[in-house]
N, C-alpha and C. Protein backbone atom coordinates (compact mmCIF):
# COMPACT_ATOMS: atom_id res chain seq x y z
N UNK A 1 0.82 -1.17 0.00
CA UNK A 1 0.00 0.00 0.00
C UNK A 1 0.87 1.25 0.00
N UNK A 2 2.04 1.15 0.52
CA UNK A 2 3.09 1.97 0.71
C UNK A 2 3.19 2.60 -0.59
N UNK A 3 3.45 1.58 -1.49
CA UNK A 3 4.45 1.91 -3.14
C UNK A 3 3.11 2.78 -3.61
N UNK A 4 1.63 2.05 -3.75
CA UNK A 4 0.86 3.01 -4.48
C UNK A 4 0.82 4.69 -3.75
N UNK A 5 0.70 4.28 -2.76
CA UNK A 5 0.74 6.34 -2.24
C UNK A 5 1.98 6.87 -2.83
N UNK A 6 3.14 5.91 -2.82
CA UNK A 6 4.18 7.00 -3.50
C UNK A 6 4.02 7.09 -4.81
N UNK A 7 3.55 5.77 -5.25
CA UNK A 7 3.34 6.22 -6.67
C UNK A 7 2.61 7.46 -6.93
N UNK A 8 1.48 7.62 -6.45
CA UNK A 8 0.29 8.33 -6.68
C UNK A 8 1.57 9.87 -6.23
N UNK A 9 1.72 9.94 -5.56
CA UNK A 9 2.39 10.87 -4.85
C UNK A 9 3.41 11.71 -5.99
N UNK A 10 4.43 11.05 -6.59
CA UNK A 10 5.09 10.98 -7.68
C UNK A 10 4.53 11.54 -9.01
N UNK A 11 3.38 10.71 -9.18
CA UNK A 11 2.53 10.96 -10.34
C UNK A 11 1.97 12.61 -10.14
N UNK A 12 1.57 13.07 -9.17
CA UNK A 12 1.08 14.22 -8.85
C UNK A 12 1.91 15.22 -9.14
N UNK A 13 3.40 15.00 -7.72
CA UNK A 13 4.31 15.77 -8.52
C UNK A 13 4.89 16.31 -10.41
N UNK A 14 4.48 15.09 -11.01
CA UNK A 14 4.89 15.38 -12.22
C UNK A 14 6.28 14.71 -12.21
N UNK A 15 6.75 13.79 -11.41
CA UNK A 15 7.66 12.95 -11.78
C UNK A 15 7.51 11.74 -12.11
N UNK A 16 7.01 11.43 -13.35
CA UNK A 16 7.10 10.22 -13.64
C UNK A 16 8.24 9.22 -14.20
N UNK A 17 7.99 8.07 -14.32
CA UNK A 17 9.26 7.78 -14.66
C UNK A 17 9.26 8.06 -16.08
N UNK A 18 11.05 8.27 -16.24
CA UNK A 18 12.05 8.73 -17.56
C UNK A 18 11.27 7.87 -19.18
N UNK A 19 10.34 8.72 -19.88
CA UNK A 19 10.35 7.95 -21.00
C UNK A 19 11.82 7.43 -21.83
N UNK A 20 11.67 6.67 -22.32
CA UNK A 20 12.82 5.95 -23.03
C UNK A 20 12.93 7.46 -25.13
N UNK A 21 14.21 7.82 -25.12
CA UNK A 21 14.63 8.92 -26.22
C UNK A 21 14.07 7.60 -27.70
N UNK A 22 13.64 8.30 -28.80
CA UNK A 22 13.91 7.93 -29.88
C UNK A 22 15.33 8.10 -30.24
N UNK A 23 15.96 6.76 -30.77
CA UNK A 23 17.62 7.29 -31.17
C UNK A 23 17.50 7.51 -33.01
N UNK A 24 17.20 8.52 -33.56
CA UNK A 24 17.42 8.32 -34.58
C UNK A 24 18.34 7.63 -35.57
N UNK A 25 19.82 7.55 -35.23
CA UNK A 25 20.70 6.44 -35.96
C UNK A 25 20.41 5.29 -35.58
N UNK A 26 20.36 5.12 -34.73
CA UNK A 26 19.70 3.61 -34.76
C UNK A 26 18.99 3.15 -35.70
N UNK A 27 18.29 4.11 -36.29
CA UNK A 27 17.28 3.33 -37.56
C UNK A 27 17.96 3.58 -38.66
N UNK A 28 18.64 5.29 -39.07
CA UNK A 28 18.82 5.33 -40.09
C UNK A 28 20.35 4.53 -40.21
N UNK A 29 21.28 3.84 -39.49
CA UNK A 29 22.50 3.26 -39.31
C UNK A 29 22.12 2.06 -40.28
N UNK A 30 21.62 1.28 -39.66
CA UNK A 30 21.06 -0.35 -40.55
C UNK A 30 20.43 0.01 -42.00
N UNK A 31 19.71 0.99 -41.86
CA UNK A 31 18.91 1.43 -43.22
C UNK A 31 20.08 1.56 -44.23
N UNK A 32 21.06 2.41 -43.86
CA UNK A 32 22.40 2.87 -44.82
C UNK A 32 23.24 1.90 -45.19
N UNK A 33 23.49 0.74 -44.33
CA UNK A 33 24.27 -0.27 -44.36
C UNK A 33 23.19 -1.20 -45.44
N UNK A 34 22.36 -1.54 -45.70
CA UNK A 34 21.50 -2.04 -46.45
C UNK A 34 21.51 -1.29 -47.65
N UNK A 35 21.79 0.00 -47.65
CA UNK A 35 21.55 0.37 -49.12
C UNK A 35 22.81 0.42 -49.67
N UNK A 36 23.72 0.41 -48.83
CA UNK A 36 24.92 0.34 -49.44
C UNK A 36 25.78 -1.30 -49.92
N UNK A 37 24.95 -1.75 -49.29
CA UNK A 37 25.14 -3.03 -49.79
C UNK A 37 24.18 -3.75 -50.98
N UNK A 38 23.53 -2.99 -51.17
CA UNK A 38 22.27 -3.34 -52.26
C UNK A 38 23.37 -2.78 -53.34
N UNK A 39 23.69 -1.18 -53.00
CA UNK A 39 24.58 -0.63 -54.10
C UNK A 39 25.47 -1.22 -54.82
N UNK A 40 26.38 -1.59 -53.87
CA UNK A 40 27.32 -2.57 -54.25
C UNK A 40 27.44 -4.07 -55.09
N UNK A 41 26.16 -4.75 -54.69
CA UNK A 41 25.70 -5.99 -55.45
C UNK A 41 25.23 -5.78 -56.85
N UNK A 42 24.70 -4.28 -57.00
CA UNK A 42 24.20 -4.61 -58.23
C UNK A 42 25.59 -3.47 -59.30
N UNK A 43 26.23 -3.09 -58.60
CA UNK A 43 27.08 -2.32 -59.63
C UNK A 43 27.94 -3.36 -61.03
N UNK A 44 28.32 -4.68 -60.61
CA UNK A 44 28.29 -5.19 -61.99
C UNK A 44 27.56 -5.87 -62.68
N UNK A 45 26.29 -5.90 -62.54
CA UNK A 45 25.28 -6.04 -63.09
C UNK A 45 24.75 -5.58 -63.70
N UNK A 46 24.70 -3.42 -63.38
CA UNK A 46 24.69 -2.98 -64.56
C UNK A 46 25.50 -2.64 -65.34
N UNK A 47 27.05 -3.16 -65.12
CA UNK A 47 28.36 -2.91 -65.98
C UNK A 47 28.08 -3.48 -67.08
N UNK A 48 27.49 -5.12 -66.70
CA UNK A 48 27.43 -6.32 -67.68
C UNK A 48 26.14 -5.83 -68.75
N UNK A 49 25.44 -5.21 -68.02
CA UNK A 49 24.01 -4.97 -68.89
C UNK A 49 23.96 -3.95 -69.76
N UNK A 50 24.96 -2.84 -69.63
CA UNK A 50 25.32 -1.76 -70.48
C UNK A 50 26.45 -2.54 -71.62
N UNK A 51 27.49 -3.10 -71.14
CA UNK A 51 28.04 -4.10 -71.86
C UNK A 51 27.18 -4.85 -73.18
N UNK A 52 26.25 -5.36 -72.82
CA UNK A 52 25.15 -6.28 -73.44
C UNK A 52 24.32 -4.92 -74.49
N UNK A 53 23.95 -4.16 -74.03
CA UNK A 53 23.23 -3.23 -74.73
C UNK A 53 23.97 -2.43 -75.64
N UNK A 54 25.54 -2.43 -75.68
CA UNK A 54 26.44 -1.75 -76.45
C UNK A 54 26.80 -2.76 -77.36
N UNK A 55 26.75 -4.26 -76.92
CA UNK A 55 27.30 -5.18 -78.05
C UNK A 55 26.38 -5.40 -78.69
N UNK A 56 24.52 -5.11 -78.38
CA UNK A 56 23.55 -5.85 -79.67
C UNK A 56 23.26 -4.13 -80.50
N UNK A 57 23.74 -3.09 -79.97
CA UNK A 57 23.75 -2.10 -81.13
C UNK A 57 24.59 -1.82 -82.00
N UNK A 58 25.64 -2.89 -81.42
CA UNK A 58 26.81 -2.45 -82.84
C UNK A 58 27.22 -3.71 -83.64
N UNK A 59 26.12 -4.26 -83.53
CA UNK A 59 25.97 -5.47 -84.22
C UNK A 59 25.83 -5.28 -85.84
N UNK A 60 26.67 -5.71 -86.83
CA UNK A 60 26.42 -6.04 -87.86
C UNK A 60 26.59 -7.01 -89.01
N UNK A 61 26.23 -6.83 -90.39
CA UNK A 61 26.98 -7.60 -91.03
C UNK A 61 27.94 -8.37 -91.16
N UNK A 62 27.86 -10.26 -90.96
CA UNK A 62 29.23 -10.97 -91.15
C UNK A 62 29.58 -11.04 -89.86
N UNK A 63 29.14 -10.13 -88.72
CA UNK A 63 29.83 -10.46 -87.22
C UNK A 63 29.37 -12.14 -86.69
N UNK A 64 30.44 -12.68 -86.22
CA UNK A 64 30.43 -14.00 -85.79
C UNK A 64 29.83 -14.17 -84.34
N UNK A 65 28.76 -14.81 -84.32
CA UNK A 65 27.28 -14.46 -83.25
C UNK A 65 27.27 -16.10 -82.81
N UNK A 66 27.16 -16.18 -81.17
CA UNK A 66 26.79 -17.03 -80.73
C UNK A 66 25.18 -16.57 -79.95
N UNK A 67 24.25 -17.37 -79.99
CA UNK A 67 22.93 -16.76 -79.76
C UNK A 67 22.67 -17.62 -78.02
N UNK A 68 21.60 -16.70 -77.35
CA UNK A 68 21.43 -17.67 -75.75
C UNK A 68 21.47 -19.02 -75.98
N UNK A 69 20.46 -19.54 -76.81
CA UNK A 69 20.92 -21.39 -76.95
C UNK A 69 21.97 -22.45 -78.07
N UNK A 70 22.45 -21.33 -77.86
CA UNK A 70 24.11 -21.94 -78.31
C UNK A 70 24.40 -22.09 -79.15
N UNK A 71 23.36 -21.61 -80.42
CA UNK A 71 23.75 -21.72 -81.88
C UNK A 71 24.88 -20.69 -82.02
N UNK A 72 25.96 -21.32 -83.23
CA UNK A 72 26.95 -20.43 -83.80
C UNK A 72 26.33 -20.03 -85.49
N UNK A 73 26.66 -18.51 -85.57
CA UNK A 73 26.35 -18.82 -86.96
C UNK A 73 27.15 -17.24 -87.04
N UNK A 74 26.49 -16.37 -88.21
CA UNK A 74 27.30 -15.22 -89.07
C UNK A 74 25.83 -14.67 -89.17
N UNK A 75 26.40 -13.05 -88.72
CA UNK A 75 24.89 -12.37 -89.36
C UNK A 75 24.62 -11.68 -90.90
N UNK A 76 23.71 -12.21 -90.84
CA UNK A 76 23.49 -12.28 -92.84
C UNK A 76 22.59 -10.72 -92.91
N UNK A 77 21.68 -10.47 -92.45
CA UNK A 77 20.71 -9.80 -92.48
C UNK A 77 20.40 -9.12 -91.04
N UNK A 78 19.89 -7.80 -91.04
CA UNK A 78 19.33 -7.37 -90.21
C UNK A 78 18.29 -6.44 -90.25
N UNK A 79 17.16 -6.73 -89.65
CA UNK A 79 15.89 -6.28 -90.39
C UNK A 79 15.76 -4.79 -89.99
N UNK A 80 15.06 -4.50 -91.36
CA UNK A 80 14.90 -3.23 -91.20
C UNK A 80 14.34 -1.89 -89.64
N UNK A 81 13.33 -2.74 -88.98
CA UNK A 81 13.41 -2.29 -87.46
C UNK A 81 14.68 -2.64 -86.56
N UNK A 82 15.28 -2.92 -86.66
CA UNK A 82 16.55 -4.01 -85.97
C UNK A 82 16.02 -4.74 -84.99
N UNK A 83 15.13 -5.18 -85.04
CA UNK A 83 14.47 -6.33 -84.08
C UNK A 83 14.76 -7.26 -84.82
N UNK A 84 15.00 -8.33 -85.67
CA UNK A 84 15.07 -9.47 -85.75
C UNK A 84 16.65 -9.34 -86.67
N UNK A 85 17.38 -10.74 -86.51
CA UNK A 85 18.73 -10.91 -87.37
C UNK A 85 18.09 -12.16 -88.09
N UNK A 86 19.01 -12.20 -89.12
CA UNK A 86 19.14 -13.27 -89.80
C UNK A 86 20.60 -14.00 -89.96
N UNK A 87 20.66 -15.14 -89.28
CA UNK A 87 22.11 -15.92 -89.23
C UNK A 87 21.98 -17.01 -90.10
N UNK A 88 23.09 -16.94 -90.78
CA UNK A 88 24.13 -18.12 -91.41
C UNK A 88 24.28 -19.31 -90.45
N UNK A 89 24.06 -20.59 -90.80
CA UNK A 89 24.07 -21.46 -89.80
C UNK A 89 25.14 -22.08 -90.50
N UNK A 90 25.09 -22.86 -91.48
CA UNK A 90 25.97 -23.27 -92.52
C UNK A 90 25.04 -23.57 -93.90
N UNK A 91 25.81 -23.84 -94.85
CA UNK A 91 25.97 -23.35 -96.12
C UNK A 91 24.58 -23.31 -96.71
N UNK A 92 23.34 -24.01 -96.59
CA UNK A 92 22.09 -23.51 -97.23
C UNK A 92 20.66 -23.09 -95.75
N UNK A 93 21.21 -23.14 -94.91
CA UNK A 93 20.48 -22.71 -93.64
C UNK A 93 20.70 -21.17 -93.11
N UNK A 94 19.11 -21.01 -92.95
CA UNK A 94 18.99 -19.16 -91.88
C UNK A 94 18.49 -19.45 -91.59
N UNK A 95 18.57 -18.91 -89.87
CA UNK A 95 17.83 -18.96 -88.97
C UNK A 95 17.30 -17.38 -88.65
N UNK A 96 16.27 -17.04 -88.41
CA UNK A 96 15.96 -15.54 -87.92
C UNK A 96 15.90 -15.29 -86.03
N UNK A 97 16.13 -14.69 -86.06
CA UNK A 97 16.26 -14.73 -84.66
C UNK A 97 16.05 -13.17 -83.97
N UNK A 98 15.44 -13.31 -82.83
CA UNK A 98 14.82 -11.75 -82.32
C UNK A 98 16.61 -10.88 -81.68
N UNK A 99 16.69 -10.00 -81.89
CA UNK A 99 17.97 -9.42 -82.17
C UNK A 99 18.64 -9.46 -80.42
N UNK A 100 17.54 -9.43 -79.62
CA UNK A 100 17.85 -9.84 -78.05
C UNK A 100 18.27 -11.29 -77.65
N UNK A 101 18.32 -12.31 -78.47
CA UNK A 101 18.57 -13.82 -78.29
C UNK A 101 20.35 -13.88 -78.42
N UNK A 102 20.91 -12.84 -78.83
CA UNK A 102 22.27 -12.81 -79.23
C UNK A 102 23.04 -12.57 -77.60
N UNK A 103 23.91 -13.83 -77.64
CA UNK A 103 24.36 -13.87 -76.59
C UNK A 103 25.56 -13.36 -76.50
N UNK A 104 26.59 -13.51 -77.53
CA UNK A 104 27.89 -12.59 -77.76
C UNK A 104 28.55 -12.90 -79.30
N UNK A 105 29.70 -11.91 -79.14
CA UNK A 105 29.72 -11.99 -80.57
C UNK A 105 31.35 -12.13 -80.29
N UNK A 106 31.93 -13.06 -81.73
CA UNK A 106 33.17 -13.45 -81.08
C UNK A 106 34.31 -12.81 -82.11
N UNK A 107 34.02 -12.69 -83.45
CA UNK A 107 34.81 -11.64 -84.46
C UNK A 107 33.89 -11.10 -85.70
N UNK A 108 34.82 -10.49 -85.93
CA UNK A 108 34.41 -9.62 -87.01
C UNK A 108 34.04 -10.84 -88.75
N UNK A 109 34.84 -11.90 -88.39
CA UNK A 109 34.79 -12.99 -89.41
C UNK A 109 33.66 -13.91 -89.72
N UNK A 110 33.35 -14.04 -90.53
CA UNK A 110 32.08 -14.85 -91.67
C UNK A 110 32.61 -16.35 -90.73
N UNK A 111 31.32 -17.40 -90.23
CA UNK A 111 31.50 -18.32 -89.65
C UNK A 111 32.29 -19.42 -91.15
N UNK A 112 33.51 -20.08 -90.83
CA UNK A 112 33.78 -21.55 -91.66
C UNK A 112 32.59 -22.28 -92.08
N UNK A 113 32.49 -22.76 -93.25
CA UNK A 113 31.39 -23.64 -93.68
C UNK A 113 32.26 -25.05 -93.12
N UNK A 114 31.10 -26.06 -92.26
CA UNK A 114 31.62 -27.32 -92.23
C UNK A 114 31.89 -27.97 -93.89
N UNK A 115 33.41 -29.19 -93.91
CA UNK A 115 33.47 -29.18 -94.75
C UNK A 115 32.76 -30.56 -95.04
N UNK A 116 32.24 -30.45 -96.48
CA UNK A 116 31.30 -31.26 -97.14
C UNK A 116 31.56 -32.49 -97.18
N UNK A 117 30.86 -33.59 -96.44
CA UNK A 117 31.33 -34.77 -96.99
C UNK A 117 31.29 -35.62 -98.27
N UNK A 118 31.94 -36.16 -99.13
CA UNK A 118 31.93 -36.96 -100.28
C UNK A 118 31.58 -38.21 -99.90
C-alpha cells in the first residue's frame, strides 16, 4: 500500500518515470548499411548490362554471333526495325532470330562452312 501512495504521490508531482529517447541512428545506421550493400551488389550487373546493350547495337553484317541457346552462326541480315537478325548457320540454312537472343559476338569474321562430306 506503501508503493501506491508514492506512486500516486510521484505521479502528482509530475515525476514520472524517464520515458525511453527515440535514437534516430539507430534506424537510419542499418537502413544505410542495407543500401549500401544493395549498391554494391548490383554495380556489376549494370556494368554487364550496359556491356550487353552496347554489343547488340553495334551489331552487324558478317559479325560471328553465338545466340542464348548456343547456336553459332554469321549475321546475314538485319531487319529493317533491328528487331530481328538473320544468321548463317551453314551453307544452305537461316535462322531468324529476335535481335535480343544474341548472346555474344566473337569476331568480325564470316562463320567456316563445315566441310562437305563426299
Amino acid at each position: 500500500m506503501l508503493a501506491t501512495i508514492t506512486s500516486l504521490i510521484l505521479l502528482a508531482e509530475g515525476e514520472a518515470a524517464p520515458q525511453p529517447q527515440f535514437n534516430i541512428w539507430a534506424f537510419l545506421i542499418p537502413l544505410m548499411i542495407v543500401f549500401t550493400l544493395f549498391q554494391l551488389m548490383n554495380g556489376p550487373q549494370k556494368k554487364e548490362q550496359a556491356r550487353r546493350e552496347q554489343l547488340l547495337k553495334n551489331l552487324k553484317k558478317n559479325d560471328r554471333v553465338s545466340t542464348i541457346g548456343g547456336i553459332l552462326g554469321s549475321v546475314v541480315n538485319i531487319s529493317a526495325d533491328g528487331k530481328e537478325v538473320t544468321l548463317k548457320v551453314d551453307d544452305n540454312t537461316r535462322i531468324k532470330f529476335r535481335r535480343s537472343a544474341i548472346a555474344d559476338v566473337f569476331a568480325d569474321e564470316p562463320v567456316e562452312s563445315a566441310p562437305k562430306s563426299t
